[in-house]
PDB file of N, CA and C in Angstrom:
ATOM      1  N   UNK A   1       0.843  -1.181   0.000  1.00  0.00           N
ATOM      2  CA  UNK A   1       0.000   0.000   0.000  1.00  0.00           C
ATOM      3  C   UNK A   1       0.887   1.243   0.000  1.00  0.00           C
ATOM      4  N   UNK A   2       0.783   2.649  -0.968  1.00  0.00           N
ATOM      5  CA  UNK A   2       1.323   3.731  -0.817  1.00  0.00           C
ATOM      6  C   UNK A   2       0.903   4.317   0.196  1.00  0.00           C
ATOM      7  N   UNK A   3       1.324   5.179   0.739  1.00  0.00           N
ATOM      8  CA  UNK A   3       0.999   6.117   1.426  1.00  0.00           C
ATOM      9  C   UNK A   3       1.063   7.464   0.487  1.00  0.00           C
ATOM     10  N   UNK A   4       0.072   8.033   1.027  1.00  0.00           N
ATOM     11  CA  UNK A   4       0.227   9.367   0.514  1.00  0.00           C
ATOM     12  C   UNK A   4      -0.266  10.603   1.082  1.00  0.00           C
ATOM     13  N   UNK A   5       0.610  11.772   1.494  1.00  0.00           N
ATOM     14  CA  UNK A   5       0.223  13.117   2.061  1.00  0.00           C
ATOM     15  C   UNK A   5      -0.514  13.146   3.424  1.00  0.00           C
ATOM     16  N   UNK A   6      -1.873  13.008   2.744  1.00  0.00           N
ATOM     17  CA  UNK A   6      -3.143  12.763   3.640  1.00  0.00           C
ATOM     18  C   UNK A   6      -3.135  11.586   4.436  1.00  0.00           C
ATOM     19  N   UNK A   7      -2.790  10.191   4.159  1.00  0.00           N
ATOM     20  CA  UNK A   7      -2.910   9.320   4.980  1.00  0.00           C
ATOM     21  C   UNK A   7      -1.801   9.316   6.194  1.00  0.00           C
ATOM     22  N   UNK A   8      -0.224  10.009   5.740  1.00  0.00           N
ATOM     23  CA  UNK A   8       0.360  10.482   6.898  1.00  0.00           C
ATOM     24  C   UNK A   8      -0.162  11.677   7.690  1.00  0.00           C
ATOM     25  N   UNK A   9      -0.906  12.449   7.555  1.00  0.00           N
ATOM     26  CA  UNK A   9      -1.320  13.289   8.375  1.00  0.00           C
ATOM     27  C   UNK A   9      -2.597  12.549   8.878  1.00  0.00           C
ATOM     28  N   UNK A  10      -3.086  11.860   8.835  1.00  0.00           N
ATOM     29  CA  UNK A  10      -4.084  10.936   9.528  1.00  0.00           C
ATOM     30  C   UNK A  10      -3.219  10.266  10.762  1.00  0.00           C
ATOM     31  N   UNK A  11      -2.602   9.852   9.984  1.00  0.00           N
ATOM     32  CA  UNK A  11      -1.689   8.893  10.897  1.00  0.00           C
ATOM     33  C   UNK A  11      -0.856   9.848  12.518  1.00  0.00           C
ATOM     34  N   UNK A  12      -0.678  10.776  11.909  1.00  0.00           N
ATOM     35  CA  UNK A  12       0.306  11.855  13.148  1.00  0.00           C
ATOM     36  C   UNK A  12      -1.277  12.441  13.956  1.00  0.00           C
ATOM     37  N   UNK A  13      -2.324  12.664  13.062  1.00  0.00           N
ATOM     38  CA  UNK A  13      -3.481  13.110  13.786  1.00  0.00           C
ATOM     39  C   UNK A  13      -3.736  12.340  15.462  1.00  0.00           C
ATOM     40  N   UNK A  14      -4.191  11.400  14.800  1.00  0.00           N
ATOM     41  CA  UNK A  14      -4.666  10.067  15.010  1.00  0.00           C
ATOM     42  C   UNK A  14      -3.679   9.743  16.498  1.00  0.00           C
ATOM     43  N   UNK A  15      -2.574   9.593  16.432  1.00  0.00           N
ATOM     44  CA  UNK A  15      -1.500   9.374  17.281  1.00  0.00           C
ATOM     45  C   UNK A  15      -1.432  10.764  18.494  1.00  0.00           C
ATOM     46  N   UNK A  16      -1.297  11.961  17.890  1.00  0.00           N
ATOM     47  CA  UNK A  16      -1.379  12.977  18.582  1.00  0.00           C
ATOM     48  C   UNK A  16      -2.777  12.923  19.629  1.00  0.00           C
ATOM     49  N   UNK A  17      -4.066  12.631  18.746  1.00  0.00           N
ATOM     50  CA  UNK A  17      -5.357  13.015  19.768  1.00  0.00           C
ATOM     51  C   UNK A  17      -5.723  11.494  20.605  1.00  0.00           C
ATOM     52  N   UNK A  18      -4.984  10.658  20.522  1.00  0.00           N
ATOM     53  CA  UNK A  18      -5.001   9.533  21.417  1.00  0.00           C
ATOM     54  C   UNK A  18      -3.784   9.589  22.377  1.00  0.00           C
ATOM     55  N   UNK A  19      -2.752  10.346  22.398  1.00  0.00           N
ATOM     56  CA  UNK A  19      -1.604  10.134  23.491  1.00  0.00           C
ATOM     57  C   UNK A  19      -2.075  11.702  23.946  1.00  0.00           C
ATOM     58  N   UNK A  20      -3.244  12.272  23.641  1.00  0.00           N
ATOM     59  CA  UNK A  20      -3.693  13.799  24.609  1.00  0.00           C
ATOM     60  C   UNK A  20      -2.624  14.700  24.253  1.00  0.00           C
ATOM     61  N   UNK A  21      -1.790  14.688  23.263  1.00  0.00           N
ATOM     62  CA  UNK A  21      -1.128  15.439  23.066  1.00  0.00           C
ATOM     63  C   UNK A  21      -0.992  17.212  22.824  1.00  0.00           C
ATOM     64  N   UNK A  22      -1.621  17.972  23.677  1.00  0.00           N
ATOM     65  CA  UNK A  22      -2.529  18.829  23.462  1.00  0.00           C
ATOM     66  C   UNK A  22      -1.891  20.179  24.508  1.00  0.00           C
ATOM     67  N   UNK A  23      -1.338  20.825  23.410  1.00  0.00           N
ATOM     68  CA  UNK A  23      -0.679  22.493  23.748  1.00  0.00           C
ATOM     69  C   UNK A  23       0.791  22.085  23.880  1.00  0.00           C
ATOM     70  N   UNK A  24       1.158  22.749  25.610  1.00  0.00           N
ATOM     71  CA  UNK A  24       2.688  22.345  26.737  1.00  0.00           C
ATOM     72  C   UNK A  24       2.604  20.852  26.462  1.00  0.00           C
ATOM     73  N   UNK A  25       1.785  19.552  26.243  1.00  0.00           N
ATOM     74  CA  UNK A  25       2.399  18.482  26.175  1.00  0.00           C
ATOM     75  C   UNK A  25       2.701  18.254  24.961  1.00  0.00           C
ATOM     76  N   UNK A  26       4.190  17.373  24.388  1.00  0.00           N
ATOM     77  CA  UNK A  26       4.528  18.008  23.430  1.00  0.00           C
ATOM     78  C   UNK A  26       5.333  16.436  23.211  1.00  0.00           C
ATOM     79  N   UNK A  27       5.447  15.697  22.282  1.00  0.00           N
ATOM     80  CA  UNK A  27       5.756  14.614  21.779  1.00  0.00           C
ATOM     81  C   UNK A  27       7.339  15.089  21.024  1.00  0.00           C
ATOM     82  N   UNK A  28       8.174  14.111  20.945  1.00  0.00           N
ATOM     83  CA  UNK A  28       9.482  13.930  19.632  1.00  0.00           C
ATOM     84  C   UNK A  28       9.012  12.840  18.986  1.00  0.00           C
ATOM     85  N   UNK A  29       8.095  11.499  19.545  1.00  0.00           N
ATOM     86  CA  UNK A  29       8.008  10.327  18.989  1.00  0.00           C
ATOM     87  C   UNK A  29       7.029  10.253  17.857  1.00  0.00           C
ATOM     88  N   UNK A  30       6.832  11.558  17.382  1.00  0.00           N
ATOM     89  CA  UNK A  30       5.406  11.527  16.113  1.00  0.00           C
ATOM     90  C   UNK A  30       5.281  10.562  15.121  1.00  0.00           C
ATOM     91  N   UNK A  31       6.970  10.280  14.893  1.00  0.00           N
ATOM     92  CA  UNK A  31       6.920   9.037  13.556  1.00  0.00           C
ATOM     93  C   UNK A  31       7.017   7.765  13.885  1.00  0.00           C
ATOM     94  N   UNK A  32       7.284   7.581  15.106  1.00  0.00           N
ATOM     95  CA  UNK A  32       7.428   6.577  15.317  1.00  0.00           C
ATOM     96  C   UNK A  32       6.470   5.171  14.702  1.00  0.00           C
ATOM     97  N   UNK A  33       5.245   5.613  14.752  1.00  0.00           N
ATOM     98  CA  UNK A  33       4.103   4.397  13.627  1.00  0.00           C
ATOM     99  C   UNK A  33       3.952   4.681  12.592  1.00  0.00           C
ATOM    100  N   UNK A  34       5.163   5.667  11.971  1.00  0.00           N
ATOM    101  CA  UNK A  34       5.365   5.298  10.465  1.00  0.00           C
ATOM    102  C   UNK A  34       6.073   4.217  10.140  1.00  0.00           C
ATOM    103  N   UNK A  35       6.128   3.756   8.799  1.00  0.00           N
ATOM    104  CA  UNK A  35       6.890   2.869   8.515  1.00  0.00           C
ATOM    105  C   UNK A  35       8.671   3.355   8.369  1.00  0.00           C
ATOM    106  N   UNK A  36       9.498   2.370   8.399  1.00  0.00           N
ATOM    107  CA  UNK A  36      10.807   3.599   8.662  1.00  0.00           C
ATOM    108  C   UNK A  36      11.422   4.338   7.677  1.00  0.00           C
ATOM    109  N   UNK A  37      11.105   3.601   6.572  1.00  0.00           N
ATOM    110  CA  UNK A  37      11.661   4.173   5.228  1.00  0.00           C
ATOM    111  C   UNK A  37      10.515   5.631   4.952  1.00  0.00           C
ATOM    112  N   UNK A  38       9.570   5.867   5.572  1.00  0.00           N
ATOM    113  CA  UNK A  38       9.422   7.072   5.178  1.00  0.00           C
ATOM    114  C   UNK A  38       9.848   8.080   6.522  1.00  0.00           C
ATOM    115  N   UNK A  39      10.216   7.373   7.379  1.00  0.00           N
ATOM    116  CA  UNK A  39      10.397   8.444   8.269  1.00  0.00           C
ATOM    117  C   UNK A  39      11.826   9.458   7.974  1.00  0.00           C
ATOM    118  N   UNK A  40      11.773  10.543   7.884  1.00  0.00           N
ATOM    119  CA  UNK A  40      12.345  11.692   7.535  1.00  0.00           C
ATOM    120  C   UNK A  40      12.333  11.959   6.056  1.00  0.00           C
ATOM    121  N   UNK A  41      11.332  11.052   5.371  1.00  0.00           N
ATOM    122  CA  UNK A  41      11.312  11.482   3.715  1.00  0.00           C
ATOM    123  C   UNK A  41       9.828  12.468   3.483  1.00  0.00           C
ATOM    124  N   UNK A  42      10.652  12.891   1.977  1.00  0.00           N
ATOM    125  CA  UNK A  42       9.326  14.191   1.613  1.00  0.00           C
ATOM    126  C   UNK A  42       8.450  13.969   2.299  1.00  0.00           C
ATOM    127  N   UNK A  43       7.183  12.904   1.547  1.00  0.00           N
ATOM    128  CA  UNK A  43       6.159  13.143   1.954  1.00  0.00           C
ATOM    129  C   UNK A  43       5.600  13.508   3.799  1.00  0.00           C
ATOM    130  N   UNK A  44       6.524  13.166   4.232  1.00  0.00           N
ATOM    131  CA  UNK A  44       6.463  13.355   5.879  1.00  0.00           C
ATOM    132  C   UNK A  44       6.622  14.461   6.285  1.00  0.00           C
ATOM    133  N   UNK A  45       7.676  14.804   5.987  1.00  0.00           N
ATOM    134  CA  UNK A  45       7.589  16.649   5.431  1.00  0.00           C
ATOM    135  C   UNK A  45       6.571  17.530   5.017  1.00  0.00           C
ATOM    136  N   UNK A  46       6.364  17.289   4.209  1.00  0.00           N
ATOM    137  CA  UNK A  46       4.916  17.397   3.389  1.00  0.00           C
ATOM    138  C   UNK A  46       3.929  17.714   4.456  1.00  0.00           C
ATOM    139  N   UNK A  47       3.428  16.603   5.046  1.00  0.00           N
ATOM    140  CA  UNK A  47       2.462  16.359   5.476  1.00  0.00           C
ATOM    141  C   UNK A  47       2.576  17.406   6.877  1.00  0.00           C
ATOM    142  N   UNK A  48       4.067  16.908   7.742  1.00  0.00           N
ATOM    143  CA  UNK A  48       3.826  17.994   9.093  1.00  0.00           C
ATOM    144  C   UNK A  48       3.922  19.452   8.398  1.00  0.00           C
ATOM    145  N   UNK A  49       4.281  20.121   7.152  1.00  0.00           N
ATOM    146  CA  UNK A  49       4.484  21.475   6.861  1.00  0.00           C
ATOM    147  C   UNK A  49       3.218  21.676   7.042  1.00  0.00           C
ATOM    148  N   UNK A  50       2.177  20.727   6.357  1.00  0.00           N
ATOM    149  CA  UNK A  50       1.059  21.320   6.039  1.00  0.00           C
ATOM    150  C   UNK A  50       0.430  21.752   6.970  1.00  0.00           C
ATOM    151  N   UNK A  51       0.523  20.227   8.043  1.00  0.00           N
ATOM    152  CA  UNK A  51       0.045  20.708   9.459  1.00  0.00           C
ATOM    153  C   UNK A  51       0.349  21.866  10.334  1.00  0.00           C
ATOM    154  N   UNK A  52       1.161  22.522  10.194  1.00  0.00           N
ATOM    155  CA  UNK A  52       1.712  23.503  10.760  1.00  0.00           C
ATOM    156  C   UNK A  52       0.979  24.470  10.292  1.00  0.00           C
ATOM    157  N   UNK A  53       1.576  24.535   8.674  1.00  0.00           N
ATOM    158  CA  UNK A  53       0.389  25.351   7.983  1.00  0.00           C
ATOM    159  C   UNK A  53      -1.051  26.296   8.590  1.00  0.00           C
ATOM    160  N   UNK A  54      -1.400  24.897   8.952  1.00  0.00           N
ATOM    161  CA  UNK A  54      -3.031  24.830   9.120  1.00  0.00           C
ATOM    162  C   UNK A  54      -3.309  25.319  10.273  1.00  0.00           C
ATOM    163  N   UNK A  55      -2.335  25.401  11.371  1.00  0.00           N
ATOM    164  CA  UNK A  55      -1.918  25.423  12.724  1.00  0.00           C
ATOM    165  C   UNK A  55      -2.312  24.213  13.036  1.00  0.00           C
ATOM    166  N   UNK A  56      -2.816  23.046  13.003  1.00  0.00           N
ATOM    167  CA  UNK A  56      -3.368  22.010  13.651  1.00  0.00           C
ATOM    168  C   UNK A  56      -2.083  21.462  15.131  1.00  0.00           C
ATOM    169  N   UNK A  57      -0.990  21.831  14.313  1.00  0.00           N
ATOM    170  CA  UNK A  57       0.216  21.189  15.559  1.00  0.00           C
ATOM    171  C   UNK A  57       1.155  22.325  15.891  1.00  0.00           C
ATOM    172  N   UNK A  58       1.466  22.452  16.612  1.00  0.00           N
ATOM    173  CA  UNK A  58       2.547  23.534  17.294  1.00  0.00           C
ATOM    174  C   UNK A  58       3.913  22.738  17.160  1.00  0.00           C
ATOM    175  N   UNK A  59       5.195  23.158  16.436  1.00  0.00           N
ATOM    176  CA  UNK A  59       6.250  22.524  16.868  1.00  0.00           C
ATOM    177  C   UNK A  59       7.163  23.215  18.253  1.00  0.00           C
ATOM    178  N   UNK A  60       7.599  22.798  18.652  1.00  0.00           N
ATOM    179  CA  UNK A  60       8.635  23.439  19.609  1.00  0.00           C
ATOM    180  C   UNK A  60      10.373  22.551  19.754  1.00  0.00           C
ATOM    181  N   UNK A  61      10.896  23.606  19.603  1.00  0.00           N
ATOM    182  CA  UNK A  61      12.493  23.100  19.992  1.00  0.00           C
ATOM    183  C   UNK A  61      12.902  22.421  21.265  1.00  0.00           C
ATOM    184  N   UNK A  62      13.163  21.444  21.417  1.00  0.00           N
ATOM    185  CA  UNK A  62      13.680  20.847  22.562  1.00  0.00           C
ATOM    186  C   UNK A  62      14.557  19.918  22.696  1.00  0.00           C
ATOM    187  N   UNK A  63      15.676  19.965  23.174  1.00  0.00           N
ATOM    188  CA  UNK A  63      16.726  19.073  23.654  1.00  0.00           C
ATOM    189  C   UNK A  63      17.685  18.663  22.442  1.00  0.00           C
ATOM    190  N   UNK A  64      17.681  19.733  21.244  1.00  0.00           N
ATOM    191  CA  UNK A  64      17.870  19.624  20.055  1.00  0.00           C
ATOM    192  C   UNK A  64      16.946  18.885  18.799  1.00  0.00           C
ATOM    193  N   UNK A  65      15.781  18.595  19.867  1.00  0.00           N
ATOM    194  CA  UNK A  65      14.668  17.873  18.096  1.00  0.00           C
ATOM    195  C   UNK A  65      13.202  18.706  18.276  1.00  0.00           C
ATOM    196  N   UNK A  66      12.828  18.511  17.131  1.00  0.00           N
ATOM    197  CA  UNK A  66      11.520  19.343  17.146  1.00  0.00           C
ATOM    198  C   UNK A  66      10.076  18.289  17.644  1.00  0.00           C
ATOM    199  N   UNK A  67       9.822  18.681  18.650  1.00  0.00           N
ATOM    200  CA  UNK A  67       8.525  18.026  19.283  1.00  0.00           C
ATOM    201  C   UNK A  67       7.236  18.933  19.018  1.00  0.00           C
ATOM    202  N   UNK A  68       6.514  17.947  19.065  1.00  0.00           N
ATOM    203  CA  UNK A  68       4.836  18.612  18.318  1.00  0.00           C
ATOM    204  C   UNK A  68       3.541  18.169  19.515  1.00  0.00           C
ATOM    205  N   UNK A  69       2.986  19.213  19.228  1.00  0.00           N
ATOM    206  CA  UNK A  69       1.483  18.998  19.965  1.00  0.00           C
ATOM    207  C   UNK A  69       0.458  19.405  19.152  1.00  0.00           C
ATOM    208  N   UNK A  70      -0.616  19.035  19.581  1.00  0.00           N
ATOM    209  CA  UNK A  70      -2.021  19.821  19.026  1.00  0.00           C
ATOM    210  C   UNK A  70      -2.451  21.335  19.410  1.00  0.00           C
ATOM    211  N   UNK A  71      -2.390  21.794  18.388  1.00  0.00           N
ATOM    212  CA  UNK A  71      -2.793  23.189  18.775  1.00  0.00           C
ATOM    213  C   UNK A  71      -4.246  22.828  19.758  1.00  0.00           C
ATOM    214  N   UNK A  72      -4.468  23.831  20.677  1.00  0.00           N
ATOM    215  CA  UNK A  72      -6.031  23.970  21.603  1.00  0.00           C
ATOM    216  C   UNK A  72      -6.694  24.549  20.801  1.00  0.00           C
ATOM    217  N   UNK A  73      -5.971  25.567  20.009  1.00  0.00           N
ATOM    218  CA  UNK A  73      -6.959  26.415  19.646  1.00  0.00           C
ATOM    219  C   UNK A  73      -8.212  25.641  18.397  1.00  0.00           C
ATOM    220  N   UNK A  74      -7.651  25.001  17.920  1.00  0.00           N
ATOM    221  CA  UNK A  74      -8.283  24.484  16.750  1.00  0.00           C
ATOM    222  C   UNK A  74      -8.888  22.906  17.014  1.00  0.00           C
ATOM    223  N   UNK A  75      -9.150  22.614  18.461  1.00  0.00           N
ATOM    224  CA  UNK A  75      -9.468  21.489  18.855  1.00  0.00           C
ATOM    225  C   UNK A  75     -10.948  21.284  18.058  1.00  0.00           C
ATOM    226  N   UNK A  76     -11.872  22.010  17.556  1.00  0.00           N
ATOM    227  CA  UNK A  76     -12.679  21.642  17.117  1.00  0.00           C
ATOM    228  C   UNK A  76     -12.542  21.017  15.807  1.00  0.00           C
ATOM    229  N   UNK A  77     -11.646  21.765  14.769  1.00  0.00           N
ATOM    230  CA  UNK A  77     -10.994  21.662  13.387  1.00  0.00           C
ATOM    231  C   UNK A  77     -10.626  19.804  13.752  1.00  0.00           C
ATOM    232  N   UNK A  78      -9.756  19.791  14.728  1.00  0.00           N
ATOM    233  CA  UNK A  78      -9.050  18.697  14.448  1.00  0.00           C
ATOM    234  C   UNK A  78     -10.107  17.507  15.465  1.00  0.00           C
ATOM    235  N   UNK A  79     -10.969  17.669  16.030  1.00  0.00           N
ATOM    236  CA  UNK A  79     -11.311  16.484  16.389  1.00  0.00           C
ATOM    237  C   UNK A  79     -12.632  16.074  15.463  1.00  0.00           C
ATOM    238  N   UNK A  80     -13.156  17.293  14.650  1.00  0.00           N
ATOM    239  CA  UNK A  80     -13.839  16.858  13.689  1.00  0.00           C
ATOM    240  C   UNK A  80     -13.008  15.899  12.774  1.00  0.00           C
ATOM    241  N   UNK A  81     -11.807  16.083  12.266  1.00  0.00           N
ATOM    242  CA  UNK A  81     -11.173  15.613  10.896  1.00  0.00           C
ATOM    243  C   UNK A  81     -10.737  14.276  12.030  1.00  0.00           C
ATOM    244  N   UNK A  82     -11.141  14.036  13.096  1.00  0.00           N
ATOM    245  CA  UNK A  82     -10.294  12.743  13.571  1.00  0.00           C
ATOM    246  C   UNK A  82     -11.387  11.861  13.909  1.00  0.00           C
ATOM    247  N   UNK A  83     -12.473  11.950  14.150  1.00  0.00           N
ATOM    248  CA  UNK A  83     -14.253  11.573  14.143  1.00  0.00           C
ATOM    249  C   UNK A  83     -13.703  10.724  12.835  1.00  0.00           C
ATOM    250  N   UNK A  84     -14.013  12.006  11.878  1.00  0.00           N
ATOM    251  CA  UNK A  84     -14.228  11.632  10.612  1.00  0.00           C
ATOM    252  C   UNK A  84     -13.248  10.232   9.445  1.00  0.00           C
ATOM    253  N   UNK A  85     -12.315  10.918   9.954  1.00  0.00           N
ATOM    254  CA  UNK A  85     -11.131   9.776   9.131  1.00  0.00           C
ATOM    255  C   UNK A  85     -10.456   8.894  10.090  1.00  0.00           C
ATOM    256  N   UNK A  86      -9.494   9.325  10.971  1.00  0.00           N
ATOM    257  CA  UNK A  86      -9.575   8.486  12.135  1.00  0.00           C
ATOM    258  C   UNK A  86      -9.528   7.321  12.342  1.00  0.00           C
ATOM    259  N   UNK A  87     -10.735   7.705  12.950  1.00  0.00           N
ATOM    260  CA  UNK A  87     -11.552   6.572  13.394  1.00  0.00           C
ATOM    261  C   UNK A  87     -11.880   5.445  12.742  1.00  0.00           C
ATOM    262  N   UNK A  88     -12.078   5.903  11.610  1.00  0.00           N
ATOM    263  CA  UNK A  88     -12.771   4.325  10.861  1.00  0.00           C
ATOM    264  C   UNK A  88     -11.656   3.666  10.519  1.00  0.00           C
ATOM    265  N   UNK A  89     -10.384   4.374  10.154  1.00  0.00           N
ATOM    266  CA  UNK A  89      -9.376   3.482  10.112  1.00  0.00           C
ATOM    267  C   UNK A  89      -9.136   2.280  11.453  1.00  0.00           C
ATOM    268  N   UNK A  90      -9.676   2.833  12.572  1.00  0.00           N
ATOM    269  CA  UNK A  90      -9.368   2.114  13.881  1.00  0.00           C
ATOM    270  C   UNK A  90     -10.219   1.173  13.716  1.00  0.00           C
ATOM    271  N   UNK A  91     -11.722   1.360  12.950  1.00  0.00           N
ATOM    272  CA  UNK A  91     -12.703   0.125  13.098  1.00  0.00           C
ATOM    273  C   UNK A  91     -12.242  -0.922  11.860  1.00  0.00           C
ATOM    274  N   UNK A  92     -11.194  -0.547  11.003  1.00  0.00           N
ATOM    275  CA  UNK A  92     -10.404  -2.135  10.386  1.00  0.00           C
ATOM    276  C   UNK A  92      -9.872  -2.411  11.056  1.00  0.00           C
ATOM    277  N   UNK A  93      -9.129  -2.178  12.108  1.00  0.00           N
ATOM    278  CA  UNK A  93      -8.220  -3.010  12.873  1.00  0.00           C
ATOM    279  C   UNK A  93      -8.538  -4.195  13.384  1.00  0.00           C
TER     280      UNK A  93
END
């Protein structure tokens, strides 16, 4: 299966609003449930720029790596898009 863009930003969503990741709490392990060959390639890139973009995630500098949270402000934005897509990925599991 490819991955593409959108399904990694599902994937960092998804991970972020289940470990409460939300404002001051602030993750380095975002890729970790990627697969490894994309971890630090474009599309991963891609995908957190966009997020940033969008504000959906806050990055912050720490301990020399960039750790991410969920923006608060946009908790509605993002727990709609995590209802929506999400989730149903969780009900194939």
């Amino acid at each position: 299966m490819q991955l593409n863009v959108f399904d990694i930003k599902v994937r960092i969503i998804r991970k972020l609003v289940q470990w409460r990741k939300w404002g001051g709490s602030h993750t380095e392990n975002i890729l970790g449930g990627l697969p490894s060959h994309l971890r630090g390639g474009k599309l991963v890139r891609e995908a957190l720029q966009e997020l940033e973009r969008e504000e959906w995630i806050l990055p912050a500098k720490k301990t020399g790596e960039i750790h991410y949270s969920l923006n608060p402000r946009k908790t509605a934005e993002i727990l709609t898009f995590y209802e929506q897509y999400c989730q149903k990925e969780n009900e194939g599991v």
